[in-house]
C-alpha atoms as a PDB file:
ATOM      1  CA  UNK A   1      12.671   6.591 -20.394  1.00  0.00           C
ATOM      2  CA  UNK A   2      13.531   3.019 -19.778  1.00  0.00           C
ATOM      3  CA  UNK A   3      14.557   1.656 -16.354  1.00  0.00           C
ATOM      4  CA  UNK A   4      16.700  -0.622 -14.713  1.00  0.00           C
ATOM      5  CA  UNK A   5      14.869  -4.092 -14.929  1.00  0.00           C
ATOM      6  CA  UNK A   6      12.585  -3.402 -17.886  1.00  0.00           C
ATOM      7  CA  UNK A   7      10.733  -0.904 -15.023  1.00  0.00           C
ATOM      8  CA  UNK A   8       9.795   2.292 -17.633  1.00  0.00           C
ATOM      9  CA  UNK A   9       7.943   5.303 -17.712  1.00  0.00           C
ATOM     10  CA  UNK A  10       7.653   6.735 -13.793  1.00  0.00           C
ATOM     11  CA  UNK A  11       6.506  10.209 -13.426  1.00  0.00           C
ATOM     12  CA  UNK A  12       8.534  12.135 -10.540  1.00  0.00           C
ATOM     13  CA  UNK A  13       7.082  15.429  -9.028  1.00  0.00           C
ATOM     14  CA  UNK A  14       8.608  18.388  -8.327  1.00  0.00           C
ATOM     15  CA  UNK A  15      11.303  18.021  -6.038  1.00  0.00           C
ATOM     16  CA  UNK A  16      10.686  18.202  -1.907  1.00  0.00           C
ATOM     17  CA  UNK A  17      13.382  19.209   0.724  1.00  0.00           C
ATOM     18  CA  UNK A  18      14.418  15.539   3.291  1.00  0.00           C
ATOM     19  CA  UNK A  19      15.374  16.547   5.986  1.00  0.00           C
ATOM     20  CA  UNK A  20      18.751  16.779   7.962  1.00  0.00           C
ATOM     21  CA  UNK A  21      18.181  13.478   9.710  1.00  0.00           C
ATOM     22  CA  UNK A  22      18.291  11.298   6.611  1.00  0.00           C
ATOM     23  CA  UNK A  23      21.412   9.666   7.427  1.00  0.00           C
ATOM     24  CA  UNK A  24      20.106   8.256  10.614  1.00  0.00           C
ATOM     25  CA  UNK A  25      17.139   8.068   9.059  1.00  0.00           C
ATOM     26  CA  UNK A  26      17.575   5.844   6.085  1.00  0.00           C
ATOM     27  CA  UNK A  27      20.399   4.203   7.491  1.00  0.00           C
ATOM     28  CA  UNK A  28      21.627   1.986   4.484  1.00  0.00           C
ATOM     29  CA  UNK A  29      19.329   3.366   1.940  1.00  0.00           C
ATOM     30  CA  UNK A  30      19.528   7.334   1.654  1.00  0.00           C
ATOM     31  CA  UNK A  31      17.632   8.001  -1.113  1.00  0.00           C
ATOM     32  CA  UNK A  32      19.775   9.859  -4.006  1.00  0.00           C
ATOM     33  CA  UNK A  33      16.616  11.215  -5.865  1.00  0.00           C
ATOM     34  CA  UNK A  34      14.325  13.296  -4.317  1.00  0.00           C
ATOM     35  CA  UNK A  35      10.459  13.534  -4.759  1.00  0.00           C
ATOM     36  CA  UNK A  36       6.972  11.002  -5.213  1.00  0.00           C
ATOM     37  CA  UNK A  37       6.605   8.534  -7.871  1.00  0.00           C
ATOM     38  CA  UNK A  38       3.321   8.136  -9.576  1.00  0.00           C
ATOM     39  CA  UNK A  39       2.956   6.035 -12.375  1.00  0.00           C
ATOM     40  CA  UNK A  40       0.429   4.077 -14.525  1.00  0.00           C
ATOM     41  CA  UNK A  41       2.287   1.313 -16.306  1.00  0.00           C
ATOM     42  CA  UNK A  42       4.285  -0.641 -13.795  1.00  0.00           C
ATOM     43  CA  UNK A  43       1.233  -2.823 -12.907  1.00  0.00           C
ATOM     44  CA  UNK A  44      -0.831  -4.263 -15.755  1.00  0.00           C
ATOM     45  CA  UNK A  45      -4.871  -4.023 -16.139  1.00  0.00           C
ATOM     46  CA  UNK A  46      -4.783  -7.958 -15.497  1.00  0.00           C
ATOM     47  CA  UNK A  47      -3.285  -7.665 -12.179  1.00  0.00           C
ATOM     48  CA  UNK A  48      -4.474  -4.978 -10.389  1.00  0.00           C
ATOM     49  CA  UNK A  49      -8.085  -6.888 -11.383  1.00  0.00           C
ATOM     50  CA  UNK A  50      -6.728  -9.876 -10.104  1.00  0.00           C
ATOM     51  CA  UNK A  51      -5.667  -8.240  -6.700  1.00  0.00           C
ATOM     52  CA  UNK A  52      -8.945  -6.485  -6.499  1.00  0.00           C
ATOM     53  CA  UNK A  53     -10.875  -9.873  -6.885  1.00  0.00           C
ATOM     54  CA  UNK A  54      -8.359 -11.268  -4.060  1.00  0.00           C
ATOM     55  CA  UNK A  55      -9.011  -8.539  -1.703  1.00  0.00           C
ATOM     56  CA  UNK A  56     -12.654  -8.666  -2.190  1.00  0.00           C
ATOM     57  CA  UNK A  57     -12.671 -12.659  -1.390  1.00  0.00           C
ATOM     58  CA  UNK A  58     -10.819 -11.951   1.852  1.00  0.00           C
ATOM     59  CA  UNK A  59     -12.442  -9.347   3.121  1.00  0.00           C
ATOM     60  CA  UNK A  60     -16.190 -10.748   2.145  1.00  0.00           C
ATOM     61  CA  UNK A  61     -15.083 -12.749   5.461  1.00  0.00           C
ATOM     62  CA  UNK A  62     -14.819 -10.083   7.819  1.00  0.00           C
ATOM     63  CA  UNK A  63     -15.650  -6.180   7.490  1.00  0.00           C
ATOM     64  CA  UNK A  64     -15.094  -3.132  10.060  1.00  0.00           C
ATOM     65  CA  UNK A  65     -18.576  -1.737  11.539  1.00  0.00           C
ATOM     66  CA  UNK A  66     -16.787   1.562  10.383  1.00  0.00           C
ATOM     67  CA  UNK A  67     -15.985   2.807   7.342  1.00  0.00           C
ATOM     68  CA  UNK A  68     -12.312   1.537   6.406  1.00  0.00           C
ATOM     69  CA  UNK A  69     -11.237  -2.247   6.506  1.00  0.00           C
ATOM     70  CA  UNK A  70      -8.215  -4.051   5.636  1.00  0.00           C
ATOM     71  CA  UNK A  71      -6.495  -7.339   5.091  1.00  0.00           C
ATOM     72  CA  UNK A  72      -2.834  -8.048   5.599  1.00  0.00           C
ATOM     73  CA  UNK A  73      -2.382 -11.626   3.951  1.00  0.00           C
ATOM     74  CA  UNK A  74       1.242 -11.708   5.571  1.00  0.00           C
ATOM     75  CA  UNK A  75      -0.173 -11.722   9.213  1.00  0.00           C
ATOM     76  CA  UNK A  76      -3.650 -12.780   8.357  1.00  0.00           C
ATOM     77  CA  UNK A  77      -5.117  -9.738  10.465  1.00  0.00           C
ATOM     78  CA  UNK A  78      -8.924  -8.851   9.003  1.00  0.00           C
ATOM     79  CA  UNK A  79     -10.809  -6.133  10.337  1.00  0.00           C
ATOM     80  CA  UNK A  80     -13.735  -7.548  12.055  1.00  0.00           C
ATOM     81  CA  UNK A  81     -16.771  -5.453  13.417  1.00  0.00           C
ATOM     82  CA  UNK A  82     -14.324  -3.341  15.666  1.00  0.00           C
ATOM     83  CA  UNK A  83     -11.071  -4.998  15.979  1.00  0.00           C
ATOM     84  CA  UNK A  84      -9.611  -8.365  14.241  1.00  0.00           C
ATOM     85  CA  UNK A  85      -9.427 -11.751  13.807  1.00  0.00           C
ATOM     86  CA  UNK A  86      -6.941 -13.978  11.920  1.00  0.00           C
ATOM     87  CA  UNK A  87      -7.976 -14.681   7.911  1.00  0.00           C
ATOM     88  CA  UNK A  88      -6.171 -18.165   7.949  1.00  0.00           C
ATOM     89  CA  UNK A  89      -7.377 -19.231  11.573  1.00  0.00           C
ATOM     90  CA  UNK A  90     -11.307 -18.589   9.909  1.00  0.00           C
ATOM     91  CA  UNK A  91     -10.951 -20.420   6.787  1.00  0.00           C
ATOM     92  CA  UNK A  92      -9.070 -23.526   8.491  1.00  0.00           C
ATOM     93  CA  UNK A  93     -11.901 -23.548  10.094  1.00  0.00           C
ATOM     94  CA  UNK A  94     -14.533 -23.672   8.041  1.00  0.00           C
ATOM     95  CA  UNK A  95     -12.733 -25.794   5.515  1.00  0.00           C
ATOM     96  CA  UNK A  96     -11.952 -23.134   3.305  1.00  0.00           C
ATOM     97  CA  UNK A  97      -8.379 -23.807   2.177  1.00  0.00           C
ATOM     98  CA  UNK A  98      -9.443 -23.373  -1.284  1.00  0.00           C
ATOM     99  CA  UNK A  99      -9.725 -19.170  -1.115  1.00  0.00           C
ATOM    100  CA  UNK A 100      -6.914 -18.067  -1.987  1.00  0.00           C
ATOM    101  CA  UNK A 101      -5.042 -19.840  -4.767  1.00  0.00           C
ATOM    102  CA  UNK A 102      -1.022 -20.541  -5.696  1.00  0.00           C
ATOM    103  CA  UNK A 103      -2.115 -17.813  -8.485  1.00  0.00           C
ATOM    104  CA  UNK A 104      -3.277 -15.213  -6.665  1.00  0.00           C
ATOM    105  CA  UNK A 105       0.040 -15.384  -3.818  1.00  0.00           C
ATOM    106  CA  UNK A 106       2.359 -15.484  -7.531  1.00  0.00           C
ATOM    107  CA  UNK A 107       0.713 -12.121  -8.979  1.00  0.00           C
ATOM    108  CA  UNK A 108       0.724 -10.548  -5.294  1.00  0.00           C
ATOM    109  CA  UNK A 109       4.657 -11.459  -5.192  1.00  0.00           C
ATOM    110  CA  UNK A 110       5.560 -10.375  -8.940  1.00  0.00           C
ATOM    111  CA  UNK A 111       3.189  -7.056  -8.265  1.00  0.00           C
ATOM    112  CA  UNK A 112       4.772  -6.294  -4.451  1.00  0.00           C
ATOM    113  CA  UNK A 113       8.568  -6.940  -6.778  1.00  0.00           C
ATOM    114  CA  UNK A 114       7.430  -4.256  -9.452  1.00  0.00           C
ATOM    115  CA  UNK A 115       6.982  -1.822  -7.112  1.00  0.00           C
ATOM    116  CA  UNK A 116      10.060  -2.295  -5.464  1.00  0.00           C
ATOM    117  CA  UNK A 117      12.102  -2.269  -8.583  1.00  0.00           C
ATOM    118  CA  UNK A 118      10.730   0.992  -9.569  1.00  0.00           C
ATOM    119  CA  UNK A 119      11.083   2.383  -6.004  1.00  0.00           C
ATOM    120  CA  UNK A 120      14.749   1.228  -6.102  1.00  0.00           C
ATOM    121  CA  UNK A 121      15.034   3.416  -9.633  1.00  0.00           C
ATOM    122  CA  UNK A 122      13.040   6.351  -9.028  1.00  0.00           C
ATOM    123  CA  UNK A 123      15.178   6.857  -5.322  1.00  0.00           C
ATOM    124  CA  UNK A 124      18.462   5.516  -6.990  1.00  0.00           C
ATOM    125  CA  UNK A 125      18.752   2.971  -3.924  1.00  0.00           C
ATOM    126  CA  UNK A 126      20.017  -0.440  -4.372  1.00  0.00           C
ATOM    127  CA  UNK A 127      16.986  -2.820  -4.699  1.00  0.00           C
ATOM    128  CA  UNK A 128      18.741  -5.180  -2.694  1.00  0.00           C
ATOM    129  CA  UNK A 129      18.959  -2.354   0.186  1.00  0.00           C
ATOM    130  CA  UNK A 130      15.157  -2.222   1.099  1.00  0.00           C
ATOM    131  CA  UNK A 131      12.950  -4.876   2.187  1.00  0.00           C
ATOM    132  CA  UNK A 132       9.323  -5.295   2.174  1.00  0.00           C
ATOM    133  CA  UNK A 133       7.910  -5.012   5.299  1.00  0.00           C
ATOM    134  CA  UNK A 134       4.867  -4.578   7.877  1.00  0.00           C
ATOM    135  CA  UNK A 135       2.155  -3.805   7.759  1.00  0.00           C
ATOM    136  CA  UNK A 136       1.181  -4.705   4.014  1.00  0.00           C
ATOM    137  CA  UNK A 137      -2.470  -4.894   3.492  1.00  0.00           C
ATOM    138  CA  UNK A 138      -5.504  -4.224   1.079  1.00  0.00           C
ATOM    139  CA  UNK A 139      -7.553  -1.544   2.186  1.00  0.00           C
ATOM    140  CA  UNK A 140     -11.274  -0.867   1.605  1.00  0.00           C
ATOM    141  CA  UNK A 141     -12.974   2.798   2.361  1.00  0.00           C
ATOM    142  CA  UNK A 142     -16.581   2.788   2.366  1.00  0.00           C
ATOM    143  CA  UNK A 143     -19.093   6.312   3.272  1.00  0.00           C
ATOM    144  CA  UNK A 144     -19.869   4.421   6.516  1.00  0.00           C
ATOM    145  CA  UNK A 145     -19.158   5.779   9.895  1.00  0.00           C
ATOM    146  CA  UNK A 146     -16.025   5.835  11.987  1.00  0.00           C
ATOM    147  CA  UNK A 147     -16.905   3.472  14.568  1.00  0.00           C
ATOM    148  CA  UNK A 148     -12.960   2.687  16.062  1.00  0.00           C
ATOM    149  CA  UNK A 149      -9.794   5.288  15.108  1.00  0.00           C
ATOM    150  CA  UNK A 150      -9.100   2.810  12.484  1.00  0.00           C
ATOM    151  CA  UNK A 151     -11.928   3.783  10.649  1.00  0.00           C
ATOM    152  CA  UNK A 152     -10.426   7.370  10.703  1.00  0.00           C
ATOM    153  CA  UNK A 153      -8.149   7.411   7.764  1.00  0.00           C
ATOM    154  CA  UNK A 154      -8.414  10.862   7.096  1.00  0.00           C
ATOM    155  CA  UNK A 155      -6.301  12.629   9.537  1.00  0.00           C
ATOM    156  CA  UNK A 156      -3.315  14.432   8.475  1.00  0.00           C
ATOM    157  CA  UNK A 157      -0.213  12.308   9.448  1.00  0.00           C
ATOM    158  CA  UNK A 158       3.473  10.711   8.772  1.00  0.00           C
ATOM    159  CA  UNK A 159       4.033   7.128   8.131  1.00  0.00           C
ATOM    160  CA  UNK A 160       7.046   7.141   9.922  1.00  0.00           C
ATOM    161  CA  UNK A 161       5.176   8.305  12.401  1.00  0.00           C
ATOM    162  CA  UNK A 162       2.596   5.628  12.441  1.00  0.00           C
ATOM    163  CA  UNK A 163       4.616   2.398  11.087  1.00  0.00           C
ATOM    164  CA  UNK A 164       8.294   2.537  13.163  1.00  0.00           C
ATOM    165  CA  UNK A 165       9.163   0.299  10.508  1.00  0.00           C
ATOM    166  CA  UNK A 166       8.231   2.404   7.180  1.00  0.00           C
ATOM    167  CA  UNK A 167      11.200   4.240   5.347  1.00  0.00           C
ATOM    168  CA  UNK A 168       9.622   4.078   1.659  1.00  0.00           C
ATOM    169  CA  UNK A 169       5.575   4.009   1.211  1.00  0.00           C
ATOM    170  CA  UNK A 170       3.582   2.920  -1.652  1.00  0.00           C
ATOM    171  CA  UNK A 171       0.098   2.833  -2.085  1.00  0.00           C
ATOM    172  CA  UNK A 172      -1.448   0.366  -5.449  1.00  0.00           C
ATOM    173  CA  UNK A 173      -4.586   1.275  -6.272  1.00  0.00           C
ATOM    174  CA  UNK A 174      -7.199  -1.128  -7.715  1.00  0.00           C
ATOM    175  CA  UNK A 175     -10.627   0.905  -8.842  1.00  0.00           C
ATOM    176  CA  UNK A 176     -11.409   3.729 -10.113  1.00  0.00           C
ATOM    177  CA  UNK A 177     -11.891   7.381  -8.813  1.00  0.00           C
ATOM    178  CA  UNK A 178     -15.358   9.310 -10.282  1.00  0.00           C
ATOM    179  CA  UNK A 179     -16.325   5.265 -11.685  1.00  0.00           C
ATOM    180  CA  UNK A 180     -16.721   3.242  -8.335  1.00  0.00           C
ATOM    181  CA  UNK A 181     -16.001   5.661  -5.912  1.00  0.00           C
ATOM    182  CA  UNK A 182     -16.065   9.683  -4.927  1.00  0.00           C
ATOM    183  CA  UNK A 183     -14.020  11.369  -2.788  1.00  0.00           C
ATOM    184  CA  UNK A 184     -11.064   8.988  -1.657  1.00  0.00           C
ATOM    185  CA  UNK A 185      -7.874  11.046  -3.126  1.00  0.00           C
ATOM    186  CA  UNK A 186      -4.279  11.001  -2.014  1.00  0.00           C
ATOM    187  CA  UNK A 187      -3.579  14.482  -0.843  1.00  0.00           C
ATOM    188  CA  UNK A 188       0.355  15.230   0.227  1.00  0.00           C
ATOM    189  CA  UNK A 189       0.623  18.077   2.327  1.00  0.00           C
ATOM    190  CA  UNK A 190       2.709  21.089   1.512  1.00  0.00           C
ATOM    191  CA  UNK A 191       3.080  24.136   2.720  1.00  0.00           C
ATOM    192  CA  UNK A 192      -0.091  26.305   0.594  1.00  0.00           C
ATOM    193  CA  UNK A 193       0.404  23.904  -2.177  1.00  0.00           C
ATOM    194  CA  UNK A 194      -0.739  20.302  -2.201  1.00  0.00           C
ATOM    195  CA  UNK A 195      -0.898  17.316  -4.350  1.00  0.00           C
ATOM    196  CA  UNK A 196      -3.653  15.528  -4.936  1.00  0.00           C
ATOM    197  CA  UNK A 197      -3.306  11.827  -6.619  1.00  0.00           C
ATOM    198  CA  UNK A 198      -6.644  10.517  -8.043  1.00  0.00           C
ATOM    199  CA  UNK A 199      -6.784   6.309  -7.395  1.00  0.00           C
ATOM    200  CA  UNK A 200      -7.078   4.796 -10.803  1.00  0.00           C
ATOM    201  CA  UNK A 201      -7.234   0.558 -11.263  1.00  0.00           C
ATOM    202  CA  UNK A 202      -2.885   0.048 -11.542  1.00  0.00           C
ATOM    203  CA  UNK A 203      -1.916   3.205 -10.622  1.00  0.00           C
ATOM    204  CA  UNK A 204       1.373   3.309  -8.152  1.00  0.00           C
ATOM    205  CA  UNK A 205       2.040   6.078  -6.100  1.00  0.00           C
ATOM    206  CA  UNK A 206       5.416   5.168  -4.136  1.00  0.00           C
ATOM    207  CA  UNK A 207       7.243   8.388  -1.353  1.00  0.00           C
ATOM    208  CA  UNK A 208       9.718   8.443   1.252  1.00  0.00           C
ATOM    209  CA  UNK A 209       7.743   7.904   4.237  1.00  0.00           C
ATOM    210  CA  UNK A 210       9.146  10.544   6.817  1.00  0.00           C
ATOM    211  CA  UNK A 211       8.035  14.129   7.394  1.00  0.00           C
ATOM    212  CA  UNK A 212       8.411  15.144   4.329  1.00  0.00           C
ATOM    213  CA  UNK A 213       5.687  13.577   3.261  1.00  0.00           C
ATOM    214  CA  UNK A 214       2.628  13.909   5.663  1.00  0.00           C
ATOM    215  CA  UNK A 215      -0.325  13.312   4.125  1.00  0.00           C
ATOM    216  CA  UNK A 216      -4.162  12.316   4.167  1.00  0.00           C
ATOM    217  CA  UNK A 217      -7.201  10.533   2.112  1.00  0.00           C
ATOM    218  CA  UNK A 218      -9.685  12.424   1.782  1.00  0.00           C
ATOM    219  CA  UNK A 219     -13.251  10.881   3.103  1.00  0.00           C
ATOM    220  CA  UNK A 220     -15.185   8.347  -0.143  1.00  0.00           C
ATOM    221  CA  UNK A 221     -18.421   9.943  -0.216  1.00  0.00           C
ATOM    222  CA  UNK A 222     -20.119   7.011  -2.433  1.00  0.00           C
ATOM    223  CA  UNK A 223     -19.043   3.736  -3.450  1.00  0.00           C
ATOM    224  CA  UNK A 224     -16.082   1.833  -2.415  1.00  0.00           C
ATOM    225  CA  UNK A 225     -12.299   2.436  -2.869  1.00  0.00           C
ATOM    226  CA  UNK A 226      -9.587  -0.589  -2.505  1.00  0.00           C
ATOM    227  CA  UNK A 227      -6.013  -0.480  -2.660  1.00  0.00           C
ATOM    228  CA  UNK A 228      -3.173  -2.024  -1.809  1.00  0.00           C
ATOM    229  CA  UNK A 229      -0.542  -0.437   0.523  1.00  0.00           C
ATOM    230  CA  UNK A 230       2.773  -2.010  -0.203  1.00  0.00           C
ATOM    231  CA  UNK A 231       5.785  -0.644   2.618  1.00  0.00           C
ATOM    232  CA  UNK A 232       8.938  -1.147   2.591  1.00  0.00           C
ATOM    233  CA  UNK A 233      12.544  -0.798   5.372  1.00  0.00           C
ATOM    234  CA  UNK A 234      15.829  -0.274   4.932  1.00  0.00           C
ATOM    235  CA  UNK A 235      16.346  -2.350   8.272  1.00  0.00           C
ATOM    236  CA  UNK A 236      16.583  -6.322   7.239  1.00  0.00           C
ATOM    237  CA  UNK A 237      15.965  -7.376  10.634  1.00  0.00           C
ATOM    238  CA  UNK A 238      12.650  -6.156  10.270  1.00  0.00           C
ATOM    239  CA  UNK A 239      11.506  -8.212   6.600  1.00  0.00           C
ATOM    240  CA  UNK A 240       8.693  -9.788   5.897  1.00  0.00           C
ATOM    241  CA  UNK A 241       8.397 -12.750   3.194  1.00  0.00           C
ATOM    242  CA  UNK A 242       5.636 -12.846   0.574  1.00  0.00           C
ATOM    243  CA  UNK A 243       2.542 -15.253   1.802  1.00  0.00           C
ATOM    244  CA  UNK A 244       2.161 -18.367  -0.132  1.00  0.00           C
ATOM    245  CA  UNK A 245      -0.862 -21.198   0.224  1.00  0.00           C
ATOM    246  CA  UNK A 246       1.579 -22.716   3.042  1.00  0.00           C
ATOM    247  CA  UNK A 247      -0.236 -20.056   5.310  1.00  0.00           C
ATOM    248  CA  UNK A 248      -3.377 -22.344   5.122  1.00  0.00           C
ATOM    249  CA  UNK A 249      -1.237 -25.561   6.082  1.00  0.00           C
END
């Protein structure tokens, strides 16, 4: 099946019920197709390695004490031993402007675009009627132990309920489950019947983020998962832009 936007070959799940608030939920952009999106040919090979090897330079400068770490290269927050510290603020000043690269911003942006167009199809929404917002980050999951409730990623739970600002979710992965890392899956959370989504390197997994869709990862057991969450609002007042090198300037 080919897509609006050259966007092909999603795989939608059996349909789930939204509830009766979606009006006032989704304000501008009620989705007119119902259920998750997972797909593995939106992103290419080539750039979910690329976004791997960019969240791995970023977060080699920080690290949670715990087990689960992230870096949101809009903000510049990086987990740091138990809370944060600015990404940008730590390179400046060390004289690292060199990190990140005008490459590595232009494959985030065309990847985060991807995943909106196909978010835009698979929901029949206008793609001009959501907006990337915060929090955006990479995420890395390690066996360690929780040391913070950040580290504590396992917990049953609604994005809606967590981000104010989420109205569609999507979650990038960039390694492998079984290869570099066990335990780590996507569970959704039905009633008796749940669906598991294993991370593999380019898979997207995109949902409406309200209660129709709580969820949990399970604990990694060995090795190290990364992804990338990508969120998005039908609310423009609350957009983000795509980070560029002018964050280091």
């Amino acid at each position: 099946m080919r897509a609006k936007n050259n966007v092909i070959g999603f795989r939608r799940s059996e349909p789930i019920i939204l509830s009766d608030f979606l009006p006032q939920f989704y304000q501008e952009c009620i989705p007119k197709h119902c259920g998750r999106l997972v797909t593995d040919i939106v992103v290419s090979p080539e750039e979910a390695a690329h976004l791997l090897r960019l969240s791995k330079k970023g977060l080699a400068f920080g690290g949670s004490s715990g087990g689960a770490s992230i870096l949101d290269l809009h903000s510049g927050a990086l987990s740091y031993d138990n809370s944060f510290i600015n990404i940008y603020e730590k390179l400046k000043a060390h004289g690292k402007n060199n990190v990140f690269t005008q490459d590595d911003f232009k494959v985030y942006s065309n990847v985060r675009n991807k995943i909106q167009q196909i978010i835009s199809y698979n929901f029949g929404i206008p793609v001009s009627k959501i907006y990337l917002t915060h929090p955006t980050f990479f995420s890395e999951m390690t066996p360690r132990a929780a040391k913070t409730k950040h580290d504590e990623y396992w917990h049953v739970h609604v994005d809606k309920e967590t981000y104010p600002s989420f109205h569609y979710t999507s979650l990038l992965y960039l390694n492998d489950y079984g290869i570099d890392f066990s335990g780590g899956r996507f569970i959704f959370v039905n009633d008796g019947k749940n669906m598991t989504v294993e991370p593999r390197a380019g898979r997207v997994s995109a949902f409406t983020s309200g209660a129709e869709n709580p969820h949990y990862v399970e604990r990694v057991s060995s090795g190290t998962r990364y992804a990338l969450t990508v969120s998005f609002t039908c609310d423009p007042k609350l957009a983000i832009a795509d980070p560029t090198v002018k964050k280091f300037q």
